[in-house]
Protein backbone atom coordinates (compact mmCIF):
# COMPACT_ATOMS: atom_id res chain seq x y z
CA UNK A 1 0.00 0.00 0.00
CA UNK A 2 3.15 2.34 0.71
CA UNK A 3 4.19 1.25 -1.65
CA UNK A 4 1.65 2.09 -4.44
CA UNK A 5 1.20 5.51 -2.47
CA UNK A 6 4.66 6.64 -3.19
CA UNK A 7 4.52 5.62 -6.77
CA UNK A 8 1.62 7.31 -7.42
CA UNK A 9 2.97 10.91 -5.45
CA UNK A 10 6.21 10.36 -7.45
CA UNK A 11 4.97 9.50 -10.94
CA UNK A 12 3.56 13.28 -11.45
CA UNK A 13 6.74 14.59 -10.56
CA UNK A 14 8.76 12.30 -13.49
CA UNK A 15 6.15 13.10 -16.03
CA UNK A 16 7.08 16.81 -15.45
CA UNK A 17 10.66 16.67 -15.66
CA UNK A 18 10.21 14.78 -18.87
CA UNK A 19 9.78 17.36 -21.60
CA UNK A 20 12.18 19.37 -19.93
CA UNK A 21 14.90 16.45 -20.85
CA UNK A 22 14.54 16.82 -25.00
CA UNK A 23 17.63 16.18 -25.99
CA UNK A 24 17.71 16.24 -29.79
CA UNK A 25 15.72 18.46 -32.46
CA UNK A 26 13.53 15.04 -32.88
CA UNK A 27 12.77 14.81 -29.31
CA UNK A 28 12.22 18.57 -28.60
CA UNK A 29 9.60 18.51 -31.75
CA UNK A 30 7.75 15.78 -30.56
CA UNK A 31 7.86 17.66 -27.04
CA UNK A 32 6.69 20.84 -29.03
CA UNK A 33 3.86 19.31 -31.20
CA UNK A 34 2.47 17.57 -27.97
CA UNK A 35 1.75 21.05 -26.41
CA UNK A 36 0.04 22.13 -29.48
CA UNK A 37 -2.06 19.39 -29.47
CA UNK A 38 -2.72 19.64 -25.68
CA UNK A 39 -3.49 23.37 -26.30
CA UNK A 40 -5.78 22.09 -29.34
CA UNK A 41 -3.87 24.58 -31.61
CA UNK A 42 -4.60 24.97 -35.00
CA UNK A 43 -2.99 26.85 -38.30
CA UNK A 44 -1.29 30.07 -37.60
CA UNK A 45 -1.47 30.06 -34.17
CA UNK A 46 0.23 26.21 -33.90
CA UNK A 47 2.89 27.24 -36.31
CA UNK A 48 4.07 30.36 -34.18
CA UNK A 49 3.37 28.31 -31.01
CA UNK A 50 5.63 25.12 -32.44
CA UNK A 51 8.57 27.65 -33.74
CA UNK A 52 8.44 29.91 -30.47
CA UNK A 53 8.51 26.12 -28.46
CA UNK A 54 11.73 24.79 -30.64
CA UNK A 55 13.53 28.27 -30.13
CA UNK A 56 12.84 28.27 -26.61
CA UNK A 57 10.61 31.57 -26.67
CA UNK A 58 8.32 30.23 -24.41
CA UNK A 59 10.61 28.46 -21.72
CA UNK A 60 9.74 30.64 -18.57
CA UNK A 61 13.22 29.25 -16.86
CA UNK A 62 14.81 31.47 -19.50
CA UNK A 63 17.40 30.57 -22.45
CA UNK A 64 19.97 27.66 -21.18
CA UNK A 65 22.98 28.98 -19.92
CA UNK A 66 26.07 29.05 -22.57
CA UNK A 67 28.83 27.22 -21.31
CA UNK A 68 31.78 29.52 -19.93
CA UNK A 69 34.73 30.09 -22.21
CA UNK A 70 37.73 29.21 -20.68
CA UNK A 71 40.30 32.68 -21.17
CA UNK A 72 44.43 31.70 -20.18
CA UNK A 73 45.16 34.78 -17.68
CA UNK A 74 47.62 37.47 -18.85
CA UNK A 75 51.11 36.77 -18.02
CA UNK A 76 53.33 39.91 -17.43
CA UNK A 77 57.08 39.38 -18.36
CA UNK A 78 59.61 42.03 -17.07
């Protein structure tokens, strides 16, 4: 019974994190298309929705953070 409890409390909390894991263009247009479809989108307005989804427009966390360049520090010879 615990058991089933604690799968059931955790499961909504995987299916979040899910789309959130697209990986490749594939993945992150089936991700996309699924939230027009949720939305029951249509024409125009799925189009915009779909490109604004796959550029990350819409992504309330923000853009993902660009990995830091690595700079060599300036050496001063005398």
């Amino acid at each position: 019974m615990l058991r089933t409890l604690s799968l059931m409390c955790l499961l909504p909390v995987l299916l979040v994190a899910t789309p959130a894991s697209a990986l490749t263009k594939a993945q992150k247009m089936e991700t996309c298309k699924f939230g027009a479809d949720d939305q029951k989108l249509t024409g125009a307005k799925r189009n915009t929705f779909i490109a604004k989804c796959m550029a990350n427009r819409n992504d309330k966390r923000g853009p993902a953070m660009q990995p830091a360049t690595e700079t060599a520090p300036a050496t001063e010879e005398k």
